[in-house]
PDB file of N, CA and C in Angstrom:
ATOM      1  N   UNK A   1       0.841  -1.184   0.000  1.00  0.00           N
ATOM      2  CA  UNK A   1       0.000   0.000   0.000  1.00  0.00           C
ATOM      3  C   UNK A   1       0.885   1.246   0.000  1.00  0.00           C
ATOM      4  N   UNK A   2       0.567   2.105  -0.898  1.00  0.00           N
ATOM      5  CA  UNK A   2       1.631   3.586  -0.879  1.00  0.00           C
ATOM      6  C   UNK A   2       0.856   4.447   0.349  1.00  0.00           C
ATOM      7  N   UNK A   3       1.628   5.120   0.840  1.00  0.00           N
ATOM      8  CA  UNK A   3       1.459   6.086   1.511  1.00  0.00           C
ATOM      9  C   UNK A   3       0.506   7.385   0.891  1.00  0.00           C
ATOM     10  N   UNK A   4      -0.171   7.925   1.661  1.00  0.00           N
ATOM     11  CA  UNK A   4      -0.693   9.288   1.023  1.00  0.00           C
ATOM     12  C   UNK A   4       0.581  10.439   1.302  1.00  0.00           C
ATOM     13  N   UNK A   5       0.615  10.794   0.065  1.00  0.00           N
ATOM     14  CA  UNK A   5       2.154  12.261  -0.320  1.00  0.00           C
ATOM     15  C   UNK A   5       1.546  13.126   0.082  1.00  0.00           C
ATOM     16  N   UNK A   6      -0.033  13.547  -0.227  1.00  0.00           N
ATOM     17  CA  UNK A   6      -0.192  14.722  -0.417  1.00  0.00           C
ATOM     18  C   UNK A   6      -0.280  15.160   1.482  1.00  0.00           C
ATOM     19  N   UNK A   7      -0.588  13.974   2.231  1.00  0.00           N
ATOM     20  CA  UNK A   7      -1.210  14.345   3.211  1.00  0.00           C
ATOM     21  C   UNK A   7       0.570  14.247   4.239  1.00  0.00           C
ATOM     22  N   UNK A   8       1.188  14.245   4.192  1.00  0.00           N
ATOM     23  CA  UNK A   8       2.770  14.210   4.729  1.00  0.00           C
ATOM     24  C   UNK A   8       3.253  15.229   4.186  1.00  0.00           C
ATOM     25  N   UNK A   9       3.879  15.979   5.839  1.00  0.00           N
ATOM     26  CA  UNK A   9       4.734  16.982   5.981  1.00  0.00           C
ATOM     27  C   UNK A   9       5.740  17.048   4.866  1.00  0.00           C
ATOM     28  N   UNK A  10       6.422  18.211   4.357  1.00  0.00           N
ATOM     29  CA  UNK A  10       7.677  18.283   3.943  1.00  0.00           C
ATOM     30  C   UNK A  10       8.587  17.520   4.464  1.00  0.00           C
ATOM     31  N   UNK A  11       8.849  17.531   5.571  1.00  0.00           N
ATOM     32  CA  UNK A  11       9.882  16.928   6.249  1.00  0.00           C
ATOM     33  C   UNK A  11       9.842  15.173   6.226  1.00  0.00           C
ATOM     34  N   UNK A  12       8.398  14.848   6.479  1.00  0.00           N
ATOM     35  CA  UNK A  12       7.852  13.747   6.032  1.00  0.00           C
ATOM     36  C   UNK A  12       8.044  13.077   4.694  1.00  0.00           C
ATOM     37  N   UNK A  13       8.086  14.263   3.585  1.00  0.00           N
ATOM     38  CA  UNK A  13       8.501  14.094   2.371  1.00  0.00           C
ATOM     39  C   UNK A  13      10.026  13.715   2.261  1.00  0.00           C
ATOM     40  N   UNK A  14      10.737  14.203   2.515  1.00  0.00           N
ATOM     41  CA  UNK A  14      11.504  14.609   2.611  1.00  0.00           C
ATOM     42  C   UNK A  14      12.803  13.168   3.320  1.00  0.00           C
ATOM     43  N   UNK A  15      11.970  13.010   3.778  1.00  0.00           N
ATOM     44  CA  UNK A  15      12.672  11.161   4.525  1.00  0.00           C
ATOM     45  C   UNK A  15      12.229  10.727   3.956  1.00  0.00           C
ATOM     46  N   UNK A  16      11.029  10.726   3.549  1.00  0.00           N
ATOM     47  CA  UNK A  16      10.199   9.091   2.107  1.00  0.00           C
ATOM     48  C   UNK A  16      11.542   9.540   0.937  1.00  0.00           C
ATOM     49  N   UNK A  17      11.785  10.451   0.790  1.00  0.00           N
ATOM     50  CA  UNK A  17      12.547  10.427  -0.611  1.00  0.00           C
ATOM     51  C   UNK A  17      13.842  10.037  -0.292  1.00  0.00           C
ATOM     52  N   UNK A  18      14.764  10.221   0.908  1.00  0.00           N
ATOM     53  CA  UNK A  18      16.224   9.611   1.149  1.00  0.00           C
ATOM     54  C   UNK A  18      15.580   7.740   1.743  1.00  0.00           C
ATOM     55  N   UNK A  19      14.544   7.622   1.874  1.00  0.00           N
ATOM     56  CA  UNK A  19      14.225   6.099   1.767  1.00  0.00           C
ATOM     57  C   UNK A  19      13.996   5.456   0.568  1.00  0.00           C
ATOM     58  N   UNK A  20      13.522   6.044  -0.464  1.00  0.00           N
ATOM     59  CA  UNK A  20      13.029   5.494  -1.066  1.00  0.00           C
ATOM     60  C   UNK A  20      13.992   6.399  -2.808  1.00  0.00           C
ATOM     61  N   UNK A  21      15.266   6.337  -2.461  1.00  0.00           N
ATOM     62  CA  UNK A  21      16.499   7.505  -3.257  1.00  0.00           C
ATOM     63  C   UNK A  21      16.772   6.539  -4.507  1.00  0.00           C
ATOM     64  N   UNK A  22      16.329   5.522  -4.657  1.00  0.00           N
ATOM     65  CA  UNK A  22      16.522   4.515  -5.707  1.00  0.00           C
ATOM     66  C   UNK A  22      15.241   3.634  -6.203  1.00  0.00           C
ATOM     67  N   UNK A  23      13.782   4.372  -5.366  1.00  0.00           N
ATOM     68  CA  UNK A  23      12.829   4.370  -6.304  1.00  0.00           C
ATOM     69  C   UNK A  23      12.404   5.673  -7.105  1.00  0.00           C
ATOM     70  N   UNK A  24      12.810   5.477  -8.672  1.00  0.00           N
ATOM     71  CA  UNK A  24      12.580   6.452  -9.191  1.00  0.00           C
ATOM     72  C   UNK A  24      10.636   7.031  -9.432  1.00  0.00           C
ATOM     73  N   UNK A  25      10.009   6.116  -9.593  1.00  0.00           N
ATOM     74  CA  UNK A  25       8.676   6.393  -9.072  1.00  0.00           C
ATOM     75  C   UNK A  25       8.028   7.142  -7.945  1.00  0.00           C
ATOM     76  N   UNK A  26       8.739   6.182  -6.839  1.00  0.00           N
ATOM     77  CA  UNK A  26       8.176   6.539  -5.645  1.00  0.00           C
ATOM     78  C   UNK A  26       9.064   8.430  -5.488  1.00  0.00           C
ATOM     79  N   UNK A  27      10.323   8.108  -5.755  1.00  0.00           N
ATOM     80  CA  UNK A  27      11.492   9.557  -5.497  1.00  0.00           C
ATOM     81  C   UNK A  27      10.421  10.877  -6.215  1.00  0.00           C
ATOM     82  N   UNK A  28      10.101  10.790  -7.078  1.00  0.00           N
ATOM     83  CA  UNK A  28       9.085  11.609  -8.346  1.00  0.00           C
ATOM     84  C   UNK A  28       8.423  11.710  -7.913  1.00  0.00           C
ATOM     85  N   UNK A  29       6.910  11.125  -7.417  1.00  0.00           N
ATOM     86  CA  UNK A  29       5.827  11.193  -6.852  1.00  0.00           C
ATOM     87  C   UNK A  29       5.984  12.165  -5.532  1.00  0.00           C
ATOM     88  N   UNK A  30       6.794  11.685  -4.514  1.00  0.00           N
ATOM     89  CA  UNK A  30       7.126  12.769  -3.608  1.00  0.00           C
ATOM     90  C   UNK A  30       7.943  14.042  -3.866  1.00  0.00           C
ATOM     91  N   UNK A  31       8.523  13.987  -5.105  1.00  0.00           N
ATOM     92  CA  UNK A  31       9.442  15.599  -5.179  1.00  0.00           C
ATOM     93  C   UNK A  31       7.772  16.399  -6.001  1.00  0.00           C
ATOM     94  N   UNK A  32       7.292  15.454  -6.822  1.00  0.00           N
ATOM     95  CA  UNK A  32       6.454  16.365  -7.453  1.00  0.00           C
ATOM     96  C   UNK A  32       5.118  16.989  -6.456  1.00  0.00           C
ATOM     97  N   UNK A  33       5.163  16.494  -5.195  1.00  0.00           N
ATOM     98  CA  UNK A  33       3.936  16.759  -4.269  1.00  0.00           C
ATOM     99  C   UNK A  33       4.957  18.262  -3.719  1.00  0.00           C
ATOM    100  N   UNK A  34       6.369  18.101  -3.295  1.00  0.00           N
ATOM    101  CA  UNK A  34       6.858  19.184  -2.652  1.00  0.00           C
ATOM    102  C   UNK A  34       7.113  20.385  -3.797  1.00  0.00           C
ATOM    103  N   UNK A  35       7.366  20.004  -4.831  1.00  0.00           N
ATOM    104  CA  UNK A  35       7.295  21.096  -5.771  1.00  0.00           C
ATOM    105  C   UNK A  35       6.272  21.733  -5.834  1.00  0.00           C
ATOM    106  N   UNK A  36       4.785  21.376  -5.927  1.00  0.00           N
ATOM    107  CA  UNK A  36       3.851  21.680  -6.267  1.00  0.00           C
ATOM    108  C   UNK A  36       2.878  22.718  -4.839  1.00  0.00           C
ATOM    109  N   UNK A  37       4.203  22.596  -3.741  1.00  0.00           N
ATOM    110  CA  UNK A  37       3.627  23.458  -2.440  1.00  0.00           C
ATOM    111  C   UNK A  37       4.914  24.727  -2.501  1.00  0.00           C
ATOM    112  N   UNK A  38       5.231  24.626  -3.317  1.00  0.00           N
ATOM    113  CA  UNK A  38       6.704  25.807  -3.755  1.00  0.00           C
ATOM    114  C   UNK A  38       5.823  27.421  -4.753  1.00  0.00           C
ATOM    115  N   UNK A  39       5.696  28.257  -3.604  1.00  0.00           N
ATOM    116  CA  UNK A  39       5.414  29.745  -3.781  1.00  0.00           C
ATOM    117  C   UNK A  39       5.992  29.742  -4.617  1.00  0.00           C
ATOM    118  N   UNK A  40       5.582  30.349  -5.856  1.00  0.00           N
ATOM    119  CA  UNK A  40       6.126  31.192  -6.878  1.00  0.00           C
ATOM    120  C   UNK A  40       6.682  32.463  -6.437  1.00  0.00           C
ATOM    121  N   UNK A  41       5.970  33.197  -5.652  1.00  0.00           N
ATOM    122  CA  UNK A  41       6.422  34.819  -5.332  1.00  0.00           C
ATOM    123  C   UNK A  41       7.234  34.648  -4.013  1.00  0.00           C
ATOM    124  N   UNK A  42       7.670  33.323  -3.751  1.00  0.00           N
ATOM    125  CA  UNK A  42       9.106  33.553  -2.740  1.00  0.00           C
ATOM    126  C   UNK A  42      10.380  33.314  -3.549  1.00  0.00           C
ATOM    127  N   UNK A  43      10.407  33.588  -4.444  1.00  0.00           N
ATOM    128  CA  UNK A  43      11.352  33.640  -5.386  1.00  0.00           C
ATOM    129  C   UNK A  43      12.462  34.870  -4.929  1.00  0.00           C
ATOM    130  N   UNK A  44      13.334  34.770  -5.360  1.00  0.00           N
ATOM    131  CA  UNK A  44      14.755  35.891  -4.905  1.00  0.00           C
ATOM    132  C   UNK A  44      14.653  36.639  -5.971  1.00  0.00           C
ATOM    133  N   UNK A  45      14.526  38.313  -5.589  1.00  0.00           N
ATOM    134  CA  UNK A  45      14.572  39.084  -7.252  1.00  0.00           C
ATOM    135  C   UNK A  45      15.535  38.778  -7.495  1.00  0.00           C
ATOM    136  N   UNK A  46      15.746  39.605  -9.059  1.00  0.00           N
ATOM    137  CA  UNK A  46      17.026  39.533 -10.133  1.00  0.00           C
ATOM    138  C   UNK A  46      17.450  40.619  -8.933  1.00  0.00           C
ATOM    139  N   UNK A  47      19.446  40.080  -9.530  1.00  0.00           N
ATOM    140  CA  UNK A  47      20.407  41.097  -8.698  1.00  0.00           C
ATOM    141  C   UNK A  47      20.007  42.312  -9.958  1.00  0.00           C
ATOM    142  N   UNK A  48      20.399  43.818  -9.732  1.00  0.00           N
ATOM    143  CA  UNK A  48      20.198  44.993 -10.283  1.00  0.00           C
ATOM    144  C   UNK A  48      21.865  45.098 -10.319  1.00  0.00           C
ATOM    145  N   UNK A  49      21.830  45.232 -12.158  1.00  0.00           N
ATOM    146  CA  UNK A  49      23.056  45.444 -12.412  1.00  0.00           C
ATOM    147  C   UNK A  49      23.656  46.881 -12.621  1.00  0.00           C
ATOM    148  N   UNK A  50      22.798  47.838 -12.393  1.00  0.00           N
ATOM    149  CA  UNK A  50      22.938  49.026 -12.460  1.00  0.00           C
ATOM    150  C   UNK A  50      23.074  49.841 -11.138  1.00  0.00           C
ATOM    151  N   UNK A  51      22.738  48.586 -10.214  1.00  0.00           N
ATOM    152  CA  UNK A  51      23.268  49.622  -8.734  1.00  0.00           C
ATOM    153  C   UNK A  51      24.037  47.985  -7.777  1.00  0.00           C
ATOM    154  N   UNK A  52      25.188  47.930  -8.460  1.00  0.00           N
ATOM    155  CA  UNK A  52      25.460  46.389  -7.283  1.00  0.00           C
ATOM    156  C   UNK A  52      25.872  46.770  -6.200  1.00  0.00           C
ATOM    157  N   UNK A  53      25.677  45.729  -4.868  1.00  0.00           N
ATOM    158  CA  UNK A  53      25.936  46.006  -3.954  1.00  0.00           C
ATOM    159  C   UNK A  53      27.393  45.878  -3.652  1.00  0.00           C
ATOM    160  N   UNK A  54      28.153  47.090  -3.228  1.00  0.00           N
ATOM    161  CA  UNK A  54      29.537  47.316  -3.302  1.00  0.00           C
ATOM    162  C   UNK A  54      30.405  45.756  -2.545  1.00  0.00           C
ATOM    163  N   UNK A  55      29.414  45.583  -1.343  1.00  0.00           N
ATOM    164  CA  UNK A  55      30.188  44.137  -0.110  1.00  0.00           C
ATOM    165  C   UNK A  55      30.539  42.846  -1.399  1.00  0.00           C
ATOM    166  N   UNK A  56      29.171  42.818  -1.706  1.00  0.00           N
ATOM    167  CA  UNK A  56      28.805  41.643  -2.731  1.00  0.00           C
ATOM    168  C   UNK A  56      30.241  41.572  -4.041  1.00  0.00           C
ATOM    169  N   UNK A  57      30.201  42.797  -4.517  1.00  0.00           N
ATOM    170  CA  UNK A  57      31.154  43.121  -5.322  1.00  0.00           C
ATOM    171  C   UNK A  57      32.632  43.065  -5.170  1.00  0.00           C
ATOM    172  N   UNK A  58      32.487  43.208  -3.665  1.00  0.00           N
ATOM    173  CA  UNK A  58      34.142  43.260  -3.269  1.00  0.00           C
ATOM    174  C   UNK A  58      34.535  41.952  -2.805  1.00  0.00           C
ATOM    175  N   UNK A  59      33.466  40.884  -2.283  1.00  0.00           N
ATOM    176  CA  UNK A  59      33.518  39.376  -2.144  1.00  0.00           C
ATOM    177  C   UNK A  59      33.694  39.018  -2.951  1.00  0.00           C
ATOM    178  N   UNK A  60      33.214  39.151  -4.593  1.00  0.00           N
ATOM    179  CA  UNK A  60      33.480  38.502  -5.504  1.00  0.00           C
ATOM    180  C   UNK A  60      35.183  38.986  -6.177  1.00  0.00           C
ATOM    181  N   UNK A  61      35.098  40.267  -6.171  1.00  0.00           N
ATOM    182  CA  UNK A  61      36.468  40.509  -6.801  1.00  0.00           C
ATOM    183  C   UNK A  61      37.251  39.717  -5.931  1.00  0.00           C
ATOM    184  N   UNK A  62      37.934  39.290  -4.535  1.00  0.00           N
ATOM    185  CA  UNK A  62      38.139  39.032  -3.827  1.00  0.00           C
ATOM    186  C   UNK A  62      38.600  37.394  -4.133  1.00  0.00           C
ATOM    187  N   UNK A  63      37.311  36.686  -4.411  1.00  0.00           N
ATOM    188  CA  UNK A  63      37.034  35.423  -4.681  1.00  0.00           C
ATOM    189  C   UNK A  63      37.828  35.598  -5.966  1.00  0.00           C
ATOM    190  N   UNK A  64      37.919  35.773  -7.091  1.00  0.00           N
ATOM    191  CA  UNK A  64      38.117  35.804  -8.528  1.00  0.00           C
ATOM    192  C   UNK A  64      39.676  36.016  -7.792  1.00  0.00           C
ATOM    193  N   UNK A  65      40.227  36.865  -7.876  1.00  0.00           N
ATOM    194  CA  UNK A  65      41.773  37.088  -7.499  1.00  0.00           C
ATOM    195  C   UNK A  65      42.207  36.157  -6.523  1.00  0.00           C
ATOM    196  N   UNK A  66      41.794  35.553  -5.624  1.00  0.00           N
ATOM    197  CA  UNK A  66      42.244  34.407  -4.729  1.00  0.00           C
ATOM    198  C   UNK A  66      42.038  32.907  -5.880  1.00  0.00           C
ATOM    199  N   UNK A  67      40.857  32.713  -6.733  1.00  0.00           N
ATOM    200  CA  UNK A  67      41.077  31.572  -8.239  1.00  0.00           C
ATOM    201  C   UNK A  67      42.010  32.095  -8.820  1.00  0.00           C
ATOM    202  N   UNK A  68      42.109  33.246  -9.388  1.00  0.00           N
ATOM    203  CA  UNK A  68      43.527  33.307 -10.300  1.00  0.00           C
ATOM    204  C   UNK A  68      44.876  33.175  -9.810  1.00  0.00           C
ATOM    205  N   UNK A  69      45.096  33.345  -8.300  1.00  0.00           N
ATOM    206  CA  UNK A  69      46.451  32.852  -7.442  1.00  0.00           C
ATOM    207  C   UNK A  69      46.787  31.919  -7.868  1.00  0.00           C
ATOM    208  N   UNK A  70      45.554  30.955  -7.179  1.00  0.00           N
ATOM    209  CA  UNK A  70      45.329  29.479  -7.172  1.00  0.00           C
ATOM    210  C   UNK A  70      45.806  29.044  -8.337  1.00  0.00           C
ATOM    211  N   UNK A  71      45.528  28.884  -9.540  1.00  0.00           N
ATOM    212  CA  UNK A  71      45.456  28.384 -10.597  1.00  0.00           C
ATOM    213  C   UNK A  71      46.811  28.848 -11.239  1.00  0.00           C
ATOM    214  N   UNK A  72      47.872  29.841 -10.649  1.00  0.00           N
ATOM    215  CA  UNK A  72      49.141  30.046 -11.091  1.00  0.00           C
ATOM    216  C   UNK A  72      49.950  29.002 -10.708  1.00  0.00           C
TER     217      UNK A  72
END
């Protein structure tokens, strides 16, 4: 007998799918119940490339010049 998806927690989901990580049926059936409770409008805006945030900017330059060390 399958379990009811729709009626189990995320978290509930969420262990059926690392149990069940090599049924591709069963794995599907439960990602497609948690997808289908996934807000559209909690989405992350686009970054604004016309005003970046200077921290963000200086982490990345930062990051990029510590890979190009690396890779010498």
């Amino acid at each position: 007998m399958k379990p009811n998806l729709a009626d189990m927690t995320n978290t509930e989901l969420k262990r059926y799918m690392s149990e069940h990580r090599n049924d591709d049926e069963a794995f599907q059936a439960a990602l497609a119940v948690i997808l289908s409770r996934s807000n559209p409008a909690n989405r992350y805006p686009p970054l604004s490339l016309t005003e970046p945030n200077p921290e963000a900017e200086a982490l990345l330059k930062e990051k990029l010049k510590k890979r190009n060390e690396d890779e010498r």
